[in-house]
Protein backbone atom coordinates (compact mmCIF):
# COMPACT_ATOMS: atom_id res chain seq x y z
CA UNK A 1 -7.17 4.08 -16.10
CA UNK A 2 -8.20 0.51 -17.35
CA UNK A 3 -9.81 -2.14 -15.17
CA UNK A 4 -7.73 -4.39 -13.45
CA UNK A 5 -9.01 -7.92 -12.75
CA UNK A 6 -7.87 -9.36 -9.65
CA UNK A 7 -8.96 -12.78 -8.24
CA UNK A 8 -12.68 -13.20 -9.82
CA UNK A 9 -13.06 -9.52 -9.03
CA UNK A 10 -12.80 -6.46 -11.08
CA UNK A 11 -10.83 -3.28 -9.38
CA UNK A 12 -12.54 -0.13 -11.31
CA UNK A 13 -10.67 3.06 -11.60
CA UNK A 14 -12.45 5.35 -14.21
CA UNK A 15 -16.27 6.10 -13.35
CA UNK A 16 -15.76 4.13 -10.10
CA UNK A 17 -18.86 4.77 -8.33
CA UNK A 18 -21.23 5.00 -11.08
CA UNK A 19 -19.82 1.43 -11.64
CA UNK A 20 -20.72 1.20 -8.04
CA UNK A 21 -24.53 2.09 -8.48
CA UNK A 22 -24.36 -0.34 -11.75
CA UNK A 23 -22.99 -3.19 -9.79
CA UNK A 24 -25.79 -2.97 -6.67
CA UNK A 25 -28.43 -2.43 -9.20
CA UNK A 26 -27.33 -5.76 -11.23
CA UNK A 27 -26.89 -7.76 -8.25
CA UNK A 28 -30.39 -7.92 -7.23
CA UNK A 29 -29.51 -7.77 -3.40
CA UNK A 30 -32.24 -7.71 -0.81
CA UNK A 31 -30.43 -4.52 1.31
CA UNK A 32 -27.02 -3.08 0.89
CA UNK A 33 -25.27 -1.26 4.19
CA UNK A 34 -22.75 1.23 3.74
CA UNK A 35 -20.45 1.09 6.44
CA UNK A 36 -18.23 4.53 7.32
CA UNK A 37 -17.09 6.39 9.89
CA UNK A 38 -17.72 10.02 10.86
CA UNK A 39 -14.82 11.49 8.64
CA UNK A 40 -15.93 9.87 5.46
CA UNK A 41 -19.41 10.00 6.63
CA UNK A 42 -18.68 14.22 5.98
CA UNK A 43 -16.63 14.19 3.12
CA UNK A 44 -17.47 11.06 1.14
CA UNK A 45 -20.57 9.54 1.68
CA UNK A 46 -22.62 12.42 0.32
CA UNK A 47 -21.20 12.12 -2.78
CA UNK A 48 -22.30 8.38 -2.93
CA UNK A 49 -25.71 8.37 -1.51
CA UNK A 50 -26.64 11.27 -4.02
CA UNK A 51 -25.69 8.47 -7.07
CA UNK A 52 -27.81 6.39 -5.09
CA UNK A 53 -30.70 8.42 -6.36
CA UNK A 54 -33.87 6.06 -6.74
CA UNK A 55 -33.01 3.21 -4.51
CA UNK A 56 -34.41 3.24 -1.00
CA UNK A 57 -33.26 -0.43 0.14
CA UNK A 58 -30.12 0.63 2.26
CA UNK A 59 -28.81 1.77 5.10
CA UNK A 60 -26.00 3.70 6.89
CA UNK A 61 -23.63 1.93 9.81
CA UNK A 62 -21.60 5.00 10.96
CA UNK A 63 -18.52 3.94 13.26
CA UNK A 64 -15.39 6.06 15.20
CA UNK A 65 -12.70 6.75 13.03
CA UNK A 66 -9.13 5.02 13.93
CA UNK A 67 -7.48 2.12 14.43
CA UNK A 68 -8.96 2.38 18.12
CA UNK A 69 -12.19 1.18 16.79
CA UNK A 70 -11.02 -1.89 15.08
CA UNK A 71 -11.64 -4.54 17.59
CA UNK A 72 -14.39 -7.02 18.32
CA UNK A 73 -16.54 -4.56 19.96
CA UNK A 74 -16.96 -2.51 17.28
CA UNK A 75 -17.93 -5.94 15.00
CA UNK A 76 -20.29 -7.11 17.40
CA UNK A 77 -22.14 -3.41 17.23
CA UNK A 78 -21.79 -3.72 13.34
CA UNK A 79 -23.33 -7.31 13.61
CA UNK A 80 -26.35 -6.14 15.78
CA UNK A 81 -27.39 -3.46 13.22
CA UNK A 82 -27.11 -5.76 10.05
CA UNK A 83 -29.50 -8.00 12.44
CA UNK A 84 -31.43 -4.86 13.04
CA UNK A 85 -31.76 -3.74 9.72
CA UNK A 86 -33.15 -7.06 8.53
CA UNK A 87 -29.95 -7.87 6.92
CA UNK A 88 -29.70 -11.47 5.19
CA UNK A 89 -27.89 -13.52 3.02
CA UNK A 90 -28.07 -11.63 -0.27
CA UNK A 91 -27.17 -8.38 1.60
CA UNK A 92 -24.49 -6.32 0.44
CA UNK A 93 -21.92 -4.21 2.91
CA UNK A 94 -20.06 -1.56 1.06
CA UNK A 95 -17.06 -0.62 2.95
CA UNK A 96 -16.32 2.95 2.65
CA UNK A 97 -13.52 4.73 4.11
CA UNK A 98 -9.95 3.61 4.73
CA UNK A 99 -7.70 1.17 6.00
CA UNK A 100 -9.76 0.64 9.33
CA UNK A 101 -13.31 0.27 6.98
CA UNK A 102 -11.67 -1.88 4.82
CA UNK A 103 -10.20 -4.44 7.40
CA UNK A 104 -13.31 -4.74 9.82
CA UNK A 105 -16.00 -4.12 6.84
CA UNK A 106 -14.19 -7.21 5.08
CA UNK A 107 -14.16 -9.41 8.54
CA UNK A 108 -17.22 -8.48 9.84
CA UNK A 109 -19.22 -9.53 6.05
CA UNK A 110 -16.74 -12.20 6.16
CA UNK A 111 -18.64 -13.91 9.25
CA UNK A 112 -22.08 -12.60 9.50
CA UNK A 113 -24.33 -15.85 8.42
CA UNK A 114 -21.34 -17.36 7.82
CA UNK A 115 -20.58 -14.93 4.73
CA UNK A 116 -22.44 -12.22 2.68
CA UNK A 117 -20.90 -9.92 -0.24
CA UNK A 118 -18.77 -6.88 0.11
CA UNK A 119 -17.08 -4.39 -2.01
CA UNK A 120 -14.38 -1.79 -0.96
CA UNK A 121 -14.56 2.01 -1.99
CA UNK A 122 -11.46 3.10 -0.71
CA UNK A 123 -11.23 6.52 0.20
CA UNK A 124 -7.77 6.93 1.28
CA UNK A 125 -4.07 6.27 -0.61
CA UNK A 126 -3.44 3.86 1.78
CA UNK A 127 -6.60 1.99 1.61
CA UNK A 128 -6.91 2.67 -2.11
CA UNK A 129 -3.06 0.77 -2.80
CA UNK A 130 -2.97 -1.63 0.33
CA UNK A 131 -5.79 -2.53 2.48
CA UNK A 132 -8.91 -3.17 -0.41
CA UNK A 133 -6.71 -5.45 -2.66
CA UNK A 134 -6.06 -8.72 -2.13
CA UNK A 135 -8.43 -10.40 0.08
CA UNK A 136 -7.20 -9.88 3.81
CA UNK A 137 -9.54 -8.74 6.54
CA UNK A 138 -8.64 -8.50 9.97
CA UNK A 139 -9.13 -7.00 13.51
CA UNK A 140 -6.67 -6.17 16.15
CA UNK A 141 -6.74 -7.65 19.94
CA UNK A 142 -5.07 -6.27 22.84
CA UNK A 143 -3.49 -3.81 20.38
CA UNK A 144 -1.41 -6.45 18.24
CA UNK A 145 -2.70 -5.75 14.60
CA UNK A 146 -4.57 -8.20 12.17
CA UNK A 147 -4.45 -11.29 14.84
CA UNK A 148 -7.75 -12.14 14.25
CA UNK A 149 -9.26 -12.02 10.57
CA UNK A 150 -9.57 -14.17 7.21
CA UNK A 151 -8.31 -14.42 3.68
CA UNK A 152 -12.06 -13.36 1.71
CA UNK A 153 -12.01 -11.98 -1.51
CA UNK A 154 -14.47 -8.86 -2.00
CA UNK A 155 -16.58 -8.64 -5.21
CA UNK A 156 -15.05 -5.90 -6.61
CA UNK A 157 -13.12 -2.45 -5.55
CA UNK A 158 -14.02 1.14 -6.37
CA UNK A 159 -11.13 3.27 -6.87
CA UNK A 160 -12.29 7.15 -7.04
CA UNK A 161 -9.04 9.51 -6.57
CA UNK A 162 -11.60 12.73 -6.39
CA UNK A 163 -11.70 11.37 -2.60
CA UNK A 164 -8.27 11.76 -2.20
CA UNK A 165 -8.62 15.34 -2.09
CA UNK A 166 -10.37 15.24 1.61
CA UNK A 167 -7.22 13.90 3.19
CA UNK A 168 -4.82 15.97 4.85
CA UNK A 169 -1.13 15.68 3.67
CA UNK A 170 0.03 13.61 6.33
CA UNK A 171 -2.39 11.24 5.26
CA UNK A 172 -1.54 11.05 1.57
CA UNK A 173 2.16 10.23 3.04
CA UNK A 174 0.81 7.22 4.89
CA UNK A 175 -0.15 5.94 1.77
CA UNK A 176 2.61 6.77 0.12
CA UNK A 177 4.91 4.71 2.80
CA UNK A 178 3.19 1.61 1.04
CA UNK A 179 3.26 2.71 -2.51
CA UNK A 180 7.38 2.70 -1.90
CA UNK A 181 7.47 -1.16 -0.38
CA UNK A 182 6.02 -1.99 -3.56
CA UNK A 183 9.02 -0.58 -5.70
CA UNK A 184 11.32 -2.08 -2.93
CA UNK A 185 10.60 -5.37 -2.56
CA UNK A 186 9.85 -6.30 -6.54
CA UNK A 187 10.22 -3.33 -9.24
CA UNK A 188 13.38 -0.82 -9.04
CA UNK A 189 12.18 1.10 -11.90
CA UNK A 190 8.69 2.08 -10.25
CA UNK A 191 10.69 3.35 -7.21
CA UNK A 192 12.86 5.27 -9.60
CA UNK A 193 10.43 6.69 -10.88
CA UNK A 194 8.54 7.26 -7.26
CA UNK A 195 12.08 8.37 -6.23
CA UNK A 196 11.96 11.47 -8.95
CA UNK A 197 8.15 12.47 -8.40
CA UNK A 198 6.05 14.47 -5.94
CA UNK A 199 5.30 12.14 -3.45
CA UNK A 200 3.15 14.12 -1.64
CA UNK A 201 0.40 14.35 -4.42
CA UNK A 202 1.27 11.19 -6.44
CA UNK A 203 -0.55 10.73 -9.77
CA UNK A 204 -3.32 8.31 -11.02
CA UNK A 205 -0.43 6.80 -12.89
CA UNK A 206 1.38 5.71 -9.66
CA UNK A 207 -1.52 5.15 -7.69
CA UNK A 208 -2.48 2.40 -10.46
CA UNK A 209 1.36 0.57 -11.10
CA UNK A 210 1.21 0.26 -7.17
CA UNK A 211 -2.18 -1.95 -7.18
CA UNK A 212 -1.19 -3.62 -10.06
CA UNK A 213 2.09 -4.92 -8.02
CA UNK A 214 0.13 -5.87 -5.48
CA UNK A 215 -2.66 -7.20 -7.10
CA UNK A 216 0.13 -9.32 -8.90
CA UNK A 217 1.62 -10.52 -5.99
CA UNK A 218 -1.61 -11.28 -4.17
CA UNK A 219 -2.84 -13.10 -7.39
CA UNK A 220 -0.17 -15.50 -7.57
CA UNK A 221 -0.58 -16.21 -3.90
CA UNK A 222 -3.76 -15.64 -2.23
CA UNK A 223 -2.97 -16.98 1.76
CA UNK A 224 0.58 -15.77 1.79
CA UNK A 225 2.28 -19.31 1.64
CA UNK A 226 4.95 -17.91 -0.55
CA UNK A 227 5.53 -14.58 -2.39
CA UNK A 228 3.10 -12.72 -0.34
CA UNK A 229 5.07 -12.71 2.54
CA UNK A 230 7.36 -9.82 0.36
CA UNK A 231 4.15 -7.17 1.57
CA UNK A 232 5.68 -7.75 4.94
CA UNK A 233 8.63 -5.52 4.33
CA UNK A 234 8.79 -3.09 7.06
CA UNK A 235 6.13 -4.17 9.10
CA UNK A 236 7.83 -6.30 11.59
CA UNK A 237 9.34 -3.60 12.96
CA UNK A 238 7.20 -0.92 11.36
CA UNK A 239 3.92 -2.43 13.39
CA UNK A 240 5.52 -2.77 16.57
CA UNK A 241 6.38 0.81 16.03
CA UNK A 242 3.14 1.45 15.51
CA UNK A 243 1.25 -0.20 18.68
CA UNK A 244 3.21 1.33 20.76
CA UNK A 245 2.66 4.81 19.24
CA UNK A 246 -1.10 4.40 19.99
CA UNK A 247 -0.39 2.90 23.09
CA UNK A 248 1.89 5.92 24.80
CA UNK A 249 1.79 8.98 22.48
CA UNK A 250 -1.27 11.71 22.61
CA UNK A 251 -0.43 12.11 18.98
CA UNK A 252 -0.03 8.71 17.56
CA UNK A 253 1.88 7.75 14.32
CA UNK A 254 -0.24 6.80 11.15
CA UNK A 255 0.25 3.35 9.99
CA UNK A 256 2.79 5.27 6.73
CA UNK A 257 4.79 7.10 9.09
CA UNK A 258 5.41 3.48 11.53
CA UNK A 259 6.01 1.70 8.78
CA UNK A 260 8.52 3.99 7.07
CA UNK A 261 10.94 3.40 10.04
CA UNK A 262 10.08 -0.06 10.02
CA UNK A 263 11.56 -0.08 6.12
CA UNK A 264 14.35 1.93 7.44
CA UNK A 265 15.18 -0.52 10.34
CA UNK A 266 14.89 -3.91 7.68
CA UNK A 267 16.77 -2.11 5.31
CA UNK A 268 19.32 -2.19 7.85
CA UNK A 269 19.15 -5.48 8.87
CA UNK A 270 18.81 -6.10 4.88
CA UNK A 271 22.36 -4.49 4.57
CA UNK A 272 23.80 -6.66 7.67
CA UNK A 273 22.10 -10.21 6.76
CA UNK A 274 21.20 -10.30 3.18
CA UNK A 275 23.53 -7.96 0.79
CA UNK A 276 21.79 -4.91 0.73
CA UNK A 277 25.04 -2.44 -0.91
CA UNK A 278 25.61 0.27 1.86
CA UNK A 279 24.97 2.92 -1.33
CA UNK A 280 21.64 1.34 -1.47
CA UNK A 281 20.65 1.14 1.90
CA UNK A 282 21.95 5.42 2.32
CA UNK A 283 19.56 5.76 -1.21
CA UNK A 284 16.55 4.18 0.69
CA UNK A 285 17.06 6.31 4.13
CA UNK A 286 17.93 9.23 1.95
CA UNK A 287 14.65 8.69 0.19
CA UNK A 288 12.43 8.24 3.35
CA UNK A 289 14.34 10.55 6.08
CA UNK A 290 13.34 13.32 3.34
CA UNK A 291 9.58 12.53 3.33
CA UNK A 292 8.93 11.49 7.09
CA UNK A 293 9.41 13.68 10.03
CA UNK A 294 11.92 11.63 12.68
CA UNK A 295 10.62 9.99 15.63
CA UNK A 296 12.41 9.83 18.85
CA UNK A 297 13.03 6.11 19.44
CA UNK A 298 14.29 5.29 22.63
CA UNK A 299 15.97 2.95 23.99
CA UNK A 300 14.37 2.16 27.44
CA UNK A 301 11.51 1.06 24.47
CA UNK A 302 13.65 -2.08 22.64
CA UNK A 303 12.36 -4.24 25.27
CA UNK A 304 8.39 -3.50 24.87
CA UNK A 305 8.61 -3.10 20.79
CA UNK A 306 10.41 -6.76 21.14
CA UNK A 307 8.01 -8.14 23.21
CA UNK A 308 5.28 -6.67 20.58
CA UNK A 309 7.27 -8.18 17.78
CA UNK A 310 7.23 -11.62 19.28
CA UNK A 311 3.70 -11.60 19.20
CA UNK A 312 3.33 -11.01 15.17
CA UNK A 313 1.26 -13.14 12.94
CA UNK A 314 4.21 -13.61 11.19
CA UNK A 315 6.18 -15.65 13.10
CA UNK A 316 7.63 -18.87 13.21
CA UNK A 317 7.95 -21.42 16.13
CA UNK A 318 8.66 -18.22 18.29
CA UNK A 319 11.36 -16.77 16.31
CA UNK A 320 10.48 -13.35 15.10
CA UNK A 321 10.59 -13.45 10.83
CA UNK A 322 11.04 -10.88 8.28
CA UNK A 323 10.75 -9.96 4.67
CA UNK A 324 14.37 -8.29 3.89
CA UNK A 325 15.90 -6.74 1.13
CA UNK A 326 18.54 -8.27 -1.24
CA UNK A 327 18.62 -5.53 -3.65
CA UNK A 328 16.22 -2.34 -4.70
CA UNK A 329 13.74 -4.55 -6.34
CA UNK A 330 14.33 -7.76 -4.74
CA UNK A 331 14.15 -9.52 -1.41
CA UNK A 332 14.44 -12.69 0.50
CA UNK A 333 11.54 -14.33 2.47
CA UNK A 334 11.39 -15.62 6.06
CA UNK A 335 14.57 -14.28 8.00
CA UNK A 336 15.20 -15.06 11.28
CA UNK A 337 16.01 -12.28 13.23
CA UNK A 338 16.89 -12.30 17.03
CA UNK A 339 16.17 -9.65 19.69
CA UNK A 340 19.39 -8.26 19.51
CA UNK A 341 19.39 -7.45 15.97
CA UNK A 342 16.10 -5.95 15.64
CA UNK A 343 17.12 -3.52 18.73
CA UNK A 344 20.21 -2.53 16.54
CA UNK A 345 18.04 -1.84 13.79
CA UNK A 346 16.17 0.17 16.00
CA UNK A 347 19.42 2.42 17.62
CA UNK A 348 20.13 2.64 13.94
CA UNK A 349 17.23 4.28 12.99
CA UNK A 350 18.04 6.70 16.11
CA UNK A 351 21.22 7.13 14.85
CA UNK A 352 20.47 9.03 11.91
């Protein structure tokens, strides 16, 4: 798959981590740190270290696995081993692993000494066609996501789809939950063409048109002041859904599986506030109901997933905002949606 250049950085697909080795060996940098956590530290990081063959100037930061462990604890342990290793400003932090890795790698070089490189090898869908393009990194605090992080661009991204093969299928569908926002909210013919393939073990080919609509879309604005703000599509709702899954349930939804009711829910209120057809909205539930087990939403939980909604980055002067649909391939920024709405959405998605 060719190279796609995102802003001033490259996103390899095609020998990514021998491009890896070649990029730390041509940057000259004093140590590099390859942060993981104990799942890719079994499955992944072998496979790197052994093309790391020769060079003796790095070191391992191993971390939990989980959204659990992406909170300012966890940076401040990160921050006393790059201070332990002898870590400076031409140090390098390779962030391998998923979502999680990607989000706290990215904040945590962000900050330390006021900024030092980092690239992302993403080893999971999700990470691979949301989280390592496009410059966001980000924390969570008292469980609501991303409230503390900043917009820093990593020096390039490593995209090797051999890792994909360690992930469980439920995994590949959180991924996949992401890969089908991107057809929604700008490019009907990709989720066509997602609509009539096997999701479940989705091609190179799809894996690269979905970065290259995000990288697009991140491209032409960087701090989400405009177009940006169409990645929030089901993630109102969808991350609400989400905190307070790993809040109450033993077994907690991935970040795919909230956000696919959280699509499901907007593409409701979509239909109600912004001309979503009724065939289109069926075609989208139709399309998701069929990939994602249900989960039993109830009621007596409107009030706390409101309460967590109110507290979203994304809203405005206290009013809760969301990315909507106007069409399969198009949508309409900064909606306004009250309390009562969203909680419709929600006995909607119960409903079905």
């Amino acid at each position: 798959m060719k190279t796609i250049q995102s802003d001033n950085y490259p996103i390899y697909f095609d020998n990514s981590i021998d491009e890896l080795v070649k990029f730390v060996k041509e940057g000259h940098y004093s140590r590099f740190f390859l942060l993981t956590d104990e799942n890719t530290a079994i499955h992944c990081l072998p496979v790197v270290k052994e093309r790391f063959d020769g060079l003796d100037n790095f070191d391992i930061i191993e971390v939990n696995a989980g959204e659990e462990s992406k909170n300012i604890d966890f940076c401040i342990g990160i921050w006393k081993m790059l201070i332990d290793f002898g870590a400076d400003r031409k140090s390098l932090l390779i962030n391998l692993g998923g979502g999680v890795i990607s989000d706290m790698g990215g904040f945590v070089a962000s900050t330390f000494k006021r900024g030092i490189d980092f690239v992302h090898v993403p080893t999971t869908l999700l990470s691979q066609v949301d989280a390592s393009v496009g410059g966001k990194t980000g924390i969570d605090i008292d469980s609501i996501k991303n409230i503390i992080g900043t917009f820093t661009q990593p020096k390039a991204v490593f995209i090797a789809y051999d890792f994909l093969k360690t992930l469980p299928a439920r995994q590949i569908l959180s991924g996949t939950a992401e890969m089908l926002k991107h057809g929604l909210i700008t490019d009907k013919a990709y989720w066509e063409k997602l609509k009539n393939s096997d999701l479940k073990t989705p091609s190179a080919e799809l894996i690269h048109w979905s970065i290259e609509i995000k990288n697009k879309i991140v491209i032409d604005d960087p701090t989400e002041k405009g177009i940006r703000k169409a990645l929030n599509f089901g993630h109102t709702v969808g991350h609400a859904v989400e905190t307070n899954s790993l809040i109450n349930d033993e077994n907690p939804l991935t970040h795919g599986e909230a956000i696919a009711i959280g699509m499901i829910c907007e593409a409701y209120l979509s239909h109600k506030k912004t001309g979503l057809s009724d065939g289109e909205l069926k075609e989208i539930v139709e399309v998701i109901t069929n990939l994602y087990p249900m989960y039993p939403l109830q009621e007596a939980s409107h009030e706390a997933l409101c309460t967590i909604m109110l507290k979203d980055k994304k809203n405005q002067n206290g009013q809760i905002n969301c990315t909507l649909l106007t069409q399969i391939g198009q949508c309409k920024l900064d909606n306004i949606c009250t309390d009562d709405e969203l909680c419709e959405s929600l006995t909607y998605y119960a409903s079905l």
